[in-house]
PDB file of N, CA and C in Angstrom:
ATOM      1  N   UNK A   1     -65.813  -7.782  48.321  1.00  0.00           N
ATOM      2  CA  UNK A   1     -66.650  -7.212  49.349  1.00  0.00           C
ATOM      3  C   UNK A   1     -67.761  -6.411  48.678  1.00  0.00           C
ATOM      4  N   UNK A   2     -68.916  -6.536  48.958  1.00  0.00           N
ATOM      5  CA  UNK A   2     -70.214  -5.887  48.723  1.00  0.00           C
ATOM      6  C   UNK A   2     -70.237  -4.345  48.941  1.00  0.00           C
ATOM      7  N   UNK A   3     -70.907  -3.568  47.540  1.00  0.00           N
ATOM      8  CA  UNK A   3     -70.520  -2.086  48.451  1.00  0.00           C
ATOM      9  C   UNK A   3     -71.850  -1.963  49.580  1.00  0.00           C
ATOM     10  N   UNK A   4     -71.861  -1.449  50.347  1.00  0.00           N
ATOM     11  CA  UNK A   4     -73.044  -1.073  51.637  1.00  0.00           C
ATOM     12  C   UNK A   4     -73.496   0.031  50.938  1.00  0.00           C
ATOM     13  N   UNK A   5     -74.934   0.232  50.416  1.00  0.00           N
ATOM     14  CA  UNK A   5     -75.823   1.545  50.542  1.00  0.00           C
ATOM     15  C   UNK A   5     -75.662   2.557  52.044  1.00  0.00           C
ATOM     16  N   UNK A   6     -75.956   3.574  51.797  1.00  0.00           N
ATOM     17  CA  UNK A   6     -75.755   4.506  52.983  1.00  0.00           C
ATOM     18  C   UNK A   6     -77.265   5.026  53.887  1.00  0.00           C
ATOM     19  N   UNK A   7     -77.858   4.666  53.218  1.00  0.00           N
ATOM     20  CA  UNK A   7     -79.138   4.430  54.082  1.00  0.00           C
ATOM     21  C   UNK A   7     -79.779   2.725  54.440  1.00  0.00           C
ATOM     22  N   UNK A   8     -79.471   2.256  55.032  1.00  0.00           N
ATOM     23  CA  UNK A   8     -79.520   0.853  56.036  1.00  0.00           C
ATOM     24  C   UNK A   8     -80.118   1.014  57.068  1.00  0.00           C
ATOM     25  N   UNK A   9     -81.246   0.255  57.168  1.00  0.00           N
ATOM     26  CA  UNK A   9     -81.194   0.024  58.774  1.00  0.00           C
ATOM     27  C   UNK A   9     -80.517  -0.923  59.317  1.00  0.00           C
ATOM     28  N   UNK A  10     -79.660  -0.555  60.173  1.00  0.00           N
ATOM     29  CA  UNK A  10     -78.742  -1.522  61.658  1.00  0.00           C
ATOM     30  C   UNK A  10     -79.577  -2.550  61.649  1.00  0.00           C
ATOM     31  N   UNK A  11     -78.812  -3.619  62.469  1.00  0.00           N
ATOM     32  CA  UNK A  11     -79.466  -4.877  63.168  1.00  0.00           C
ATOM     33  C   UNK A  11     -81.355  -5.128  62.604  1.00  0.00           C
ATOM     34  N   UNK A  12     -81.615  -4.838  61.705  1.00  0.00           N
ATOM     35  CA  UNK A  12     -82.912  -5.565  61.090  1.00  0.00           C
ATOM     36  C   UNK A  12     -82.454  -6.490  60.188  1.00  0.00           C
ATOM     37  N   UNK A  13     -82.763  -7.928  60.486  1.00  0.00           N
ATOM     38  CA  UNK A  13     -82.124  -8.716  59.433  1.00  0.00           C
ATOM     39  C   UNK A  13     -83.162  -8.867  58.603  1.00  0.00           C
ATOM     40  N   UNK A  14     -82.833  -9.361  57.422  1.00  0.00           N
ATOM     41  CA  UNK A  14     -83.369  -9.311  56.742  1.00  0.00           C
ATOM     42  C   UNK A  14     -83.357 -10.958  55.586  1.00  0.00           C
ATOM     43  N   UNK A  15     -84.457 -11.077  54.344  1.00  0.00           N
ATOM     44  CA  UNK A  15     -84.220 -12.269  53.048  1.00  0.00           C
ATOM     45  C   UNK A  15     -83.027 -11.626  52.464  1.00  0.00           C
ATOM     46  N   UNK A  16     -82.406 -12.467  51.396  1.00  0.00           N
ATOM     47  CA  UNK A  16     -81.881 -13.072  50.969  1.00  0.00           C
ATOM     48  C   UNK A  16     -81.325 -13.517  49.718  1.00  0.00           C
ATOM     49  N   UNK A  17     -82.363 -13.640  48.646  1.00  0.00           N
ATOM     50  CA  UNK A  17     -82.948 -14.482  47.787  1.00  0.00           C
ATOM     51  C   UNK A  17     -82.314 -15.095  47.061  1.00  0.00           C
ATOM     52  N   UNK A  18     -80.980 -13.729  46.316  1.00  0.00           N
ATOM     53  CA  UNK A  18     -80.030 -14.261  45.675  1.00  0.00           C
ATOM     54  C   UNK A  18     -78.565 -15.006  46.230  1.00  0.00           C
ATOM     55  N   UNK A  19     -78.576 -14.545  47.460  1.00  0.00           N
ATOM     56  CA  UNK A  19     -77.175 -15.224  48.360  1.00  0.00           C
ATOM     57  C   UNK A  19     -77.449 -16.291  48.586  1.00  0.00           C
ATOM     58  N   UNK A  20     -75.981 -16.869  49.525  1.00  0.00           N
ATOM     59  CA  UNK A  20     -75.590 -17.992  49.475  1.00  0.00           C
ATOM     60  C   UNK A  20     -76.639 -18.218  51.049  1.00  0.00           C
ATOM     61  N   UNK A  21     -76.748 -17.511  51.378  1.00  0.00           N
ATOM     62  CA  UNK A  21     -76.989 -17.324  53.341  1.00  0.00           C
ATOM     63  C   UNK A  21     -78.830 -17.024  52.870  1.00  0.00           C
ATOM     64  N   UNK A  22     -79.824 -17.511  53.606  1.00  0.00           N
ATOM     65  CA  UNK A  22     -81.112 -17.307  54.053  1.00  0.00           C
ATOM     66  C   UNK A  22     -81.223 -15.856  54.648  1.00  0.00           C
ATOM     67  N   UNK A  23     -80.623 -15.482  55.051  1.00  0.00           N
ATOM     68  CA  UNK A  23     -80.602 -14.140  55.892  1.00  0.00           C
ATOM     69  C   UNK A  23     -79.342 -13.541  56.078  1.00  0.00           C
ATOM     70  N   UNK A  24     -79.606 -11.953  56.058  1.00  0.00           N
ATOM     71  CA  UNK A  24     -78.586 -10.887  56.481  1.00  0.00           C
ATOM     72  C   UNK A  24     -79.246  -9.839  56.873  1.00  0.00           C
ATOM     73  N   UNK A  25     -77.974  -9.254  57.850  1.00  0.00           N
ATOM     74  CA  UNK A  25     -78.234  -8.120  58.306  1.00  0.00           C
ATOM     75  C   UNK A  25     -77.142  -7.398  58.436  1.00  0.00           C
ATOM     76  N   UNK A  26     -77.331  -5.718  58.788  1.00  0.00           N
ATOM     77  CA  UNK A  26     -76.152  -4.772  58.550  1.00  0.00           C
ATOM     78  C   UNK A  26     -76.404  -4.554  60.094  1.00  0.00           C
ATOM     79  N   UNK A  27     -74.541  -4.084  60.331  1.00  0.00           N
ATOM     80  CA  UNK A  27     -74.171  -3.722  61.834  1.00  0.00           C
ATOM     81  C   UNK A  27     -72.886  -2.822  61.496  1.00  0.00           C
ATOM     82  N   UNK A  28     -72.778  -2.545  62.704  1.00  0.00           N
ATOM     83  CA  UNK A  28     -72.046  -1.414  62.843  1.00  0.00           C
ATOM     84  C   UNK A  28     -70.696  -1.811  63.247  1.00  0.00           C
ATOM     85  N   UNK A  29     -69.539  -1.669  62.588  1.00  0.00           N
ATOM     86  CA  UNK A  29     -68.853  -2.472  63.586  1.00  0.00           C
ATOM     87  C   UNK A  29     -68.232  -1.086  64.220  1.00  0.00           C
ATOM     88  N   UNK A  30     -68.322  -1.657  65.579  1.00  0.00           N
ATOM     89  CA  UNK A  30     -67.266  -0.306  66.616  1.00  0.00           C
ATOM     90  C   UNK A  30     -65.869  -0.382  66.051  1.00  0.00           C
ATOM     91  N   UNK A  31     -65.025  -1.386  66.312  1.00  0.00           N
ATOM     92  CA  UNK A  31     -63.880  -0.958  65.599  1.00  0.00           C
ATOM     93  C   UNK A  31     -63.047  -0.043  64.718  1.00  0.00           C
ATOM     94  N   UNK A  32     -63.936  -0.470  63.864  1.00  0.00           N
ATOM     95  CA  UNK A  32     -63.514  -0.031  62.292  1.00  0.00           C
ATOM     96  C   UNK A  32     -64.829   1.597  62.000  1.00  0.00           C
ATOM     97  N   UNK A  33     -65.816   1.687  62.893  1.00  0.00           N
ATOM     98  CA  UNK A  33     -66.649   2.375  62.138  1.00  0.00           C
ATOM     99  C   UNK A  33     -67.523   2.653  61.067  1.00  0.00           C
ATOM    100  N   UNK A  34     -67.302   1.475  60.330  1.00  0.00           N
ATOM    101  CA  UNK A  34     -67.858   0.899  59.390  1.00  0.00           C
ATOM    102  C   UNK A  34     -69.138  -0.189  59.553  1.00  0.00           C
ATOM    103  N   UNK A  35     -70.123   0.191  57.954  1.00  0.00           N
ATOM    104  CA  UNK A  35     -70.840  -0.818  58.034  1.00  0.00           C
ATOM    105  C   UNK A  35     -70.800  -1.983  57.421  1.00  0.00           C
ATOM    106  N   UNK A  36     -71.588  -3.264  58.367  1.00  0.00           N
ATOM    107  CA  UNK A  36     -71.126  -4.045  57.317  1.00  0.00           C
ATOM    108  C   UNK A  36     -71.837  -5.434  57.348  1.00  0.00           C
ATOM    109  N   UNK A  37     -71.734  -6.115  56.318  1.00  0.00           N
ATOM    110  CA  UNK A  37     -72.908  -6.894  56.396  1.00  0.00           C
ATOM    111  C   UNK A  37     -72.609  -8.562  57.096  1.00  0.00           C
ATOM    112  N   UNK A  38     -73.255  -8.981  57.682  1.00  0.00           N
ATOM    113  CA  UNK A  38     -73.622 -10.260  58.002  1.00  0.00           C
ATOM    114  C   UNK A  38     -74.754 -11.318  57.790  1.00  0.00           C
ATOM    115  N   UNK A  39     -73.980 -12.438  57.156  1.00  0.00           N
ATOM    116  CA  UNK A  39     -74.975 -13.678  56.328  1.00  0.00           C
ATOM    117  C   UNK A  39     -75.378 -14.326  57.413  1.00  0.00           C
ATOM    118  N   UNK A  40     -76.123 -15.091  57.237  1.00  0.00           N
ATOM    119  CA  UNK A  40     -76.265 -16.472  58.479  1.00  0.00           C
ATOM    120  C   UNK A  40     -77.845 -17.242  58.027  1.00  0.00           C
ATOM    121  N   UNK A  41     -77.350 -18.532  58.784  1.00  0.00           N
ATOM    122  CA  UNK A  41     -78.928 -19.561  58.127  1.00  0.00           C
ATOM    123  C   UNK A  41     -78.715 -20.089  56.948  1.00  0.00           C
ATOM    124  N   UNK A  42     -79.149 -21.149  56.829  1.00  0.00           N
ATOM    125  CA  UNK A  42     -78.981 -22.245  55.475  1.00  0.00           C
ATOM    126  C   UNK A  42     -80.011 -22.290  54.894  1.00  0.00           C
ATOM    127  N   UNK A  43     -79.712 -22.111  53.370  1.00  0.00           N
ATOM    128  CA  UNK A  43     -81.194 -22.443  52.948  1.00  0.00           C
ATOM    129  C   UNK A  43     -81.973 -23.292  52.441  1.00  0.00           C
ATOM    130  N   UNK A  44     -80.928 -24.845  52.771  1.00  0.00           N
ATOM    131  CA  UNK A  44     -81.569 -25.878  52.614  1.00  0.00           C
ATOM    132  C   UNK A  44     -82.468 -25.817  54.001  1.00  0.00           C
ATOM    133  N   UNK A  45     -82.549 -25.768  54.975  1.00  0.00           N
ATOM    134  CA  UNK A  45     -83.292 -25.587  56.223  1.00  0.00           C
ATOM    135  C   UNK A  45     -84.234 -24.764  56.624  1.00  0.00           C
ATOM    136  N   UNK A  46     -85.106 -25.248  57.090  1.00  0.00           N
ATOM    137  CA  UNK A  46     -86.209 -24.919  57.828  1.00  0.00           C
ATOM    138  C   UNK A  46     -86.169 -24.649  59.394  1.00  0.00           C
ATOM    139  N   UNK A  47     -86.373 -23.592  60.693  1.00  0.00           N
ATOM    140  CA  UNK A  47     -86.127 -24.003  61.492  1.00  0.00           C
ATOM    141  C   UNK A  47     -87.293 -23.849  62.516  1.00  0.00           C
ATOM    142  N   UNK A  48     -88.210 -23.841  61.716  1.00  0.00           N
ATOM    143  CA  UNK A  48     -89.395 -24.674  62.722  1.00  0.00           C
ATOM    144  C   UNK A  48     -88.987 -24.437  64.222  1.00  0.00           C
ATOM    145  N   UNK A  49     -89.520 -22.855  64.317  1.00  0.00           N
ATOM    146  CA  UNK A  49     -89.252 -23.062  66.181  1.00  0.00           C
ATOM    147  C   UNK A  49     -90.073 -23.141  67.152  1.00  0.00           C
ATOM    148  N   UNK A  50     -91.155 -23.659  66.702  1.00  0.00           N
ATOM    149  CA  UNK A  50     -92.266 -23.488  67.350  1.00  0.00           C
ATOM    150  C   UNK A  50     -91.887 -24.982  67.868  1.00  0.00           C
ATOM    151  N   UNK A  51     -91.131 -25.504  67.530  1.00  0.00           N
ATOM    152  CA  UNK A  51     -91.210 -27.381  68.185  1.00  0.00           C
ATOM    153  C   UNK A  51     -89.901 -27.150  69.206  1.00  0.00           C
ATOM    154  N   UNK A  52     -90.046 -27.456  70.464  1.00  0.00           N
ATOM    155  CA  UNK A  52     -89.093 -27.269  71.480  1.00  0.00           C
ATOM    156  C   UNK A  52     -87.875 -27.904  71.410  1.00  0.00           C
ATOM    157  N   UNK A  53     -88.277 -29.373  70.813  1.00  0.00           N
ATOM    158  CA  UNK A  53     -87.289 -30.581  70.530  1.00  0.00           C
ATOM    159  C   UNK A  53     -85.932 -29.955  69.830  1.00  0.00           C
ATOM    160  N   UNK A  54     -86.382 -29.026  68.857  1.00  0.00           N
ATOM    161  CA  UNK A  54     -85.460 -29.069  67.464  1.00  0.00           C
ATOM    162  C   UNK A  54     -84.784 -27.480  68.112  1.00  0.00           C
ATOM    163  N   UNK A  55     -85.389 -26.577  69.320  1.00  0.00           N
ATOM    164  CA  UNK A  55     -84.823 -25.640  69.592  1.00  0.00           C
ATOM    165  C   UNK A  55     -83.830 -26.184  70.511  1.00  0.00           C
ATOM    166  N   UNK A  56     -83.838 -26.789  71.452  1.00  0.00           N
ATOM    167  CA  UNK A  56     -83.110 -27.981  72.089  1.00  0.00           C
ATOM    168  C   UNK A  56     -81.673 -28.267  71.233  1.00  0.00           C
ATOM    169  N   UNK A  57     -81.709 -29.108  70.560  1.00  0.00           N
ATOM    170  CA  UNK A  57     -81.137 -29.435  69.968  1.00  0.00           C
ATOM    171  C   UNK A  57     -80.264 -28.091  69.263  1.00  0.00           C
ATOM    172  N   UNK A  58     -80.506 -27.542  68.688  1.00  0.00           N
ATOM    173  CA  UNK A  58     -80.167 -25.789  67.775  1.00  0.00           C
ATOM    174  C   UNK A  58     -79.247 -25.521  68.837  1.00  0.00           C
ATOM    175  N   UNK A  59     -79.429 -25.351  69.779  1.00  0.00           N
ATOM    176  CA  UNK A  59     -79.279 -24.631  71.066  1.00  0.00           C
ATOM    177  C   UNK A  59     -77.781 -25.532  71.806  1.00  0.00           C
ATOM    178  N   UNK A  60     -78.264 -26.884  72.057  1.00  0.00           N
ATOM    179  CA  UNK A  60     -77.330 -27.880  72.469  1.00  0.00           C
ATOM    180  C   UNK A  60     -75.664 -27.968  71.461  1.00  0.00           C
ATOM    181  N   UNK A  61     -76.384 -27.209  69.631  1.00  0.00           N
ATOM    182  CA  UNK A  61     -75.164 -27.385  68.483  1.00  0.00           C
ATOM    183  C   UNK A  61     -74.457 -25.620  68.848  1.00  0.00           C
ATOM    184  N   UNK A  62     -75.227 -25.208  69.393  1.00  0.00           N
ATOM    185  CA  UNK A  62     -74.760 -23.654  68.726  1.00  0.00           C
ATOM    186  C   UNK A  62     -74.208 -23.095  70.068  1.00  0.00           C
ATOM    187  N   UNK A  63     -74.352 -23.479  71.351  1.00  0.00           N
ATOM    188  CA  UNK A  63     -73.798 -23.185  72.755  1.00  0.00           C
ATOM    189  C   UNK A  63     -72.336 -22.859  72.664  1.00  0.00           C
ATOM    190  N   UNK A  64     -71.530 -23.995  72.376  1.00  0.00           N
ATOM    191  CA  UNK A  64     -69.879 -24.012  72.589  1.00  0.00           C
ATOM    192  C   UNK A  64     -69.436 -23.038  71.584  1.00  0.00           C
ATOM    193  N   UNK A  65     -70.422 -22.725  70.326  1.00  0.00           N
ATOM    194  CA  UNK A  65     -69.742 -21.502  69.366  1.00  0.00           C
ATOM    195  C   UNK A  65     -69.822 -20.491  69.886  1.00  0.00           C
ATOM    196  N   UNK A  66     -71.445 -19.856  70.723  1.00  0.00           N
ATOM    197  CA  UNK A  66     -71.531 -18.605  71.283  1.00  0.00           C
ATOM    198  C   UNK A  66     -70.216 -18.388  71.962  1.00  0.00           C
ATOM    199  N   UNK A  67     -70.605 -19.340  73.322  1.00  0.00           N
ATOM    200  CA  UNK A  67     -69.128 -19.100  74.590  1.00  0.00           C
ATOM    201  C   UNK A  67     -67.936 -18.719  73.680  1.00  0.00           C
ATOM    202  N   UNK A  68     -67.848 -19.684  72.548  1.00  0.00           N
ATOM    203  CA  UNK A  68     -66.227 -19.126  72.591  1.00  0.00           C
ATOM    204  C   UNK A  68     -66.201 -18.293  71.439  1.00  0.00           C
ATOM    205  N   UNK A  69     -67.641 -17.155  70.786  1.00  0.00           N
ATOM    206  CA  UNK A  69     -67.641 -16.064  70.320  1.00  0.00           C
ATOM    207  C   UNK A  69     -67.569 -14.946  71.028  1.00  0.00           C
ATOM    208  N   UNK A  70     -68.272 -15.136  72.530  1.00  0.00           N
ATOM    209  CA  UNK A  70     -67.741 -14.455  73.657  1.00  0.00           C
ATOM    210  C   UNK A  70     -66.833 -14.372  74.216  1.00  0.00           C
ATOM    211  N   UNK A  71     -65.949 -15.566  73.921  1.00  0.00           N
ATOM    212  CA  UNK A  71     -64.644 -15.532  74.998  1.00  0.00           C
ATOM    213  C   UNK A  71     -63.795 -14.585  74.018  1.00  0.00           C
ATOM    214  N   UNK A  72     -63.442 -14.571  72.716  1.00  0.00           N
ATOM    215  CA  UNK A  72     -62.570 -14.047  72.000  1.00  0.00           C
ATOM    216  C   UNK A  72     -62.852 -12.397  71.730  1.00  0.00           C
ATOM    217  N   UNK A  73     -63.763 -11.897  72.932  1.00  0.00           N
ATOM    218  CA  UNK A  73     -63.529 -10.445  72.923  1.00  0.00           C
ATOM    219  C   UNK A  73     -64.503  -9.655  71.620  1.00  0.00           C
ATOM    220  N   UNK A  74     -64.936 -10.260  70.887  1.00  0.00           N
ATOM    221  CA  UNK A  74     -65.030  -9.489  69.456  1.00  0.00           C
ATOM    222  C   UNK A  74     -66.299  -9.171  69.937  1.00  0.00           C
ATOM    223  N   UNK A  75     -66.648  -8.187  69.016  1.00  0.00           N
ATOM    224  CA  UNK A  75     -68.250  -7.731  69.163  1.00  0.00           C
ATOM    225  C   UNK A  75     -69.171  -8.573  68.712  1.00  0.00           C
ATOM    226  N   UNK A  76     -70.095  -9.254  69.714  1.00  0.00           N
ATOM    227  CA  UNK A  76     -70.986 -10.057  68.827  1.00  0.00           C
ATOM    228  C   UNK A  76     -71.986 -10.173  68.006  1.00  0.00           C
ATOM    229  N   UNK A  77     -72.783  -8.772  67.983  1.00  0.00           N
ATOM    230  CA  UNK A  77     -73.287  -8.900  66.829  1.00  0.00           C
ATOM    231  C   UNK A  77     -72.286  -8.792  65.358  1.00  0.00           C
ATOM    232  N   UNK A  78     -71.534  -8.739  65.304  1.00  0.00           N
ATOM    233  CA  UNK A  78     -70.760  -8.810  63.747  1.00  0.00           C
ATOM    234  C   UNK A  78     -70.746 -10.591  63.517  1.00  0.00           C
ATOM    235  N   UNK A  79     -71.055 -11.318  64.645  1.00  0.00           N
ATOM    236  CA  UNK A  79     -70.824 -12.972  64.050  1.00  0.00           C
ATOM    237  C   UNK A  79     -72.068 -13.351  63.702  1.00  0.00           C
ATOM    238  N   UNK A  80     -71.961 -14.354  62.570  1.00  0.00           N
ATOM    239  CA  UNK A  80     -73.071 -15.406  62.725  1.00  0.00           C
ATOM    240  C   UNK A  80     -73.800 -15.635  63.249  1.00  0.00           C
ATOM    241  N   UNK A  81     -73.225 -16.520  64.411  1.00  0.00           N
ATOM    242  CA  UNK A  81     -73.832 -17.084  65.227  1.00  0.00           C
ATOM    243  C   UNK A  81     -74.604 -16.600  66.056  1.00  0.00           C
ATOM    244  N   UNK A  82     -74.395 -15.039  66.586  1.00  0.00           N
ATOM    245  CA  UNK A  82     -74.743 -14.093  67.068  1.00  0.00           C
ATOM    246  C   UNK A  82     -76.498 -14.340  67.141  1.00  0.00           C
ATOM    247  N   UNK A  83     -76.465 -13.864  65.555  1.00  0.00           N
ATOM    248  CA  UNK A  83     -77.759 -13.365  64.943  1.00  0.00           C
ATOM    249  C   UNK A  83     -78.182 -15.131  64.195  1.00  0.00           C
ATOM    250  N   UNK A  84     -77.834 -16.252  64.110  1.00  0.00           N
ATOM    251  CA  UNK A  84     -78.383 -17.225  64.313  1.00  0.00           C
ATOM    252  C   UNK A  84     -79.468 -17.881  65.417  1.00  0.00           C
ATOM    253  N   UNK A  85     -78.562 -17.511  66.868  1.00  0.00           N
ATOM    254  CA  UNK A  85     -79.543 -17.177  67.649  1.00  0.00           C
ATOM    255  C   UNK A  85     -79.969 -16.960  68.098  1.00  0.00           C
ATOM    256  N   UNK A  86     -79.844 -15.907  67.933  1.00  0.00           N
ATOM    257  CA  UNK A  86     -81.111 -14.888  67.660  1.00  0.00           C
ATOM    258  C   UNK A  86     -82.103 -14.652  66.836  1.00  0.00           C
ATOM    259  N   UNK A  87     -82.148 -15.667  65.797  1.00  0.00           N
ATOM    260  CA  UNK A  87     -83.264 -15.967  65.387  1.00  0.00           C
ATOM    261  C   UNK A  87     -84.364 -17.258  65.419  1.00  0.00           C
ATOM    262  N   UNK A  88     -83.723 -17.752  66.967  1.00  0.00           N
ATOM    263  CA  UNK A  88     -84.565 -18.807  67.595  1.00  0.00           C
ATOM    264  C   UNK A  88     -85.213 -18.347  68.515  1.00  0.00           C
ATOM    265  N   UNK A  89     -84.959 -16.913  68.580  1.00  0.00           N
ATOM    266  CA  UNK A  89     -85.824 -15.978  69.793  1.00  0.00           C
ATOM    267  C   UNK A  89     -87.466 -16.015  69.641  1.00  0.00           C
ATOM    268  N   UNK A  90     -88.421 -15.766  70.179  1.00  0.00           N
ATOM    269  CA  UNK A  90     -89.295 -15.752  69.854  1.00  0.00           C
ATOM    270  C   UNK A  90     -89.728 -14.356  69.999  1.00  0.00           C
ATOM    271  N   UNK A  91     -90.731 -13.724  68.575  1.00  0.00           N
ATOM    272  CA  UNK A  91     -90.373 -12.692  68.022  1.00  0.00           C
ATOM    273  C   UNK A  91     -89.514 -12.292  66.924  1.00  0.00           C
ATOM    274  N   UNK A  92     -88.954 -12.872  66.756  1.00  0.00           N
ATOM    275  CA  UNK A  92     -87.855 -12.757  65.624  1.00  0.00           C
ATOM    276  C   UNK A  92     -88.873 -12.490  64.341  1.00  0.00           C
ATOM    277  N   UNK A  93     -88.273 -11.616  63.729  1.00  0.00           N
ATOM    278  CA  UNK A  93     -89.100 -11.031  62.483  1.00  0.00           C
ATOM    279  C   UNK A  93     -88.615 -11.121  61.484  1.00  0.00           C
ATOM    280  N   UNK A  94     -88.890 -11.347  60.264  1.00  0.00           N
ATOM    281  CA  UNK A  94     -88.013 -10.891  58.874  1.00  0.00           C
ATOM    282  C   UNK A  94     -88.764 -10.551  57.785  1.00  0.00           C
TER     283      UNK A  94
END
């Protein structure tokens, strides 16, 4: 496990460069009280969201994970998928 610096900003995700993941960001988890980090995004990929087709599609793969990241109670920003997409939002910054 990675140690967390103590000055972070929350939920700003962020590059990458040397990880395995395109992007991370730090959250809070309620639980535990702790911070902690989350990977997400491939970096063989591009995700071009300006083309509707391919958000479509993103959207059509990543649906049945949200629901059943929601159904299992957990906090969702601590998942992936969460902040995956959420970075098909428009606005999304990094």
């Amino acid at each position: 496990m990675a140690k967390i610096r103590k000055n972070v900003k929350l939920n700003k995700p962020f590059r990458t460069p040397s990880a395995k993941k395109k992007f991370a960001v730090y959250v809070k988890n309620r639980k535990t009280g702790k911070v902690q980090i989350v990977r997400f995004g491939s970096k063989e990929l591009s995700i071009k969201k300006n083309i509707p087709a391919r958000k479509r599609s993103f959207m059509a793969r990543f649906r049945p994970t949200l629901a059943k990241a929601k159904r299992s109670g957990k906090q969702l920003n601590t998942t992936p998928v969460y902040w995956a997409v959420k970075s098909w939002q428009k606005g999304f910054k990094v």
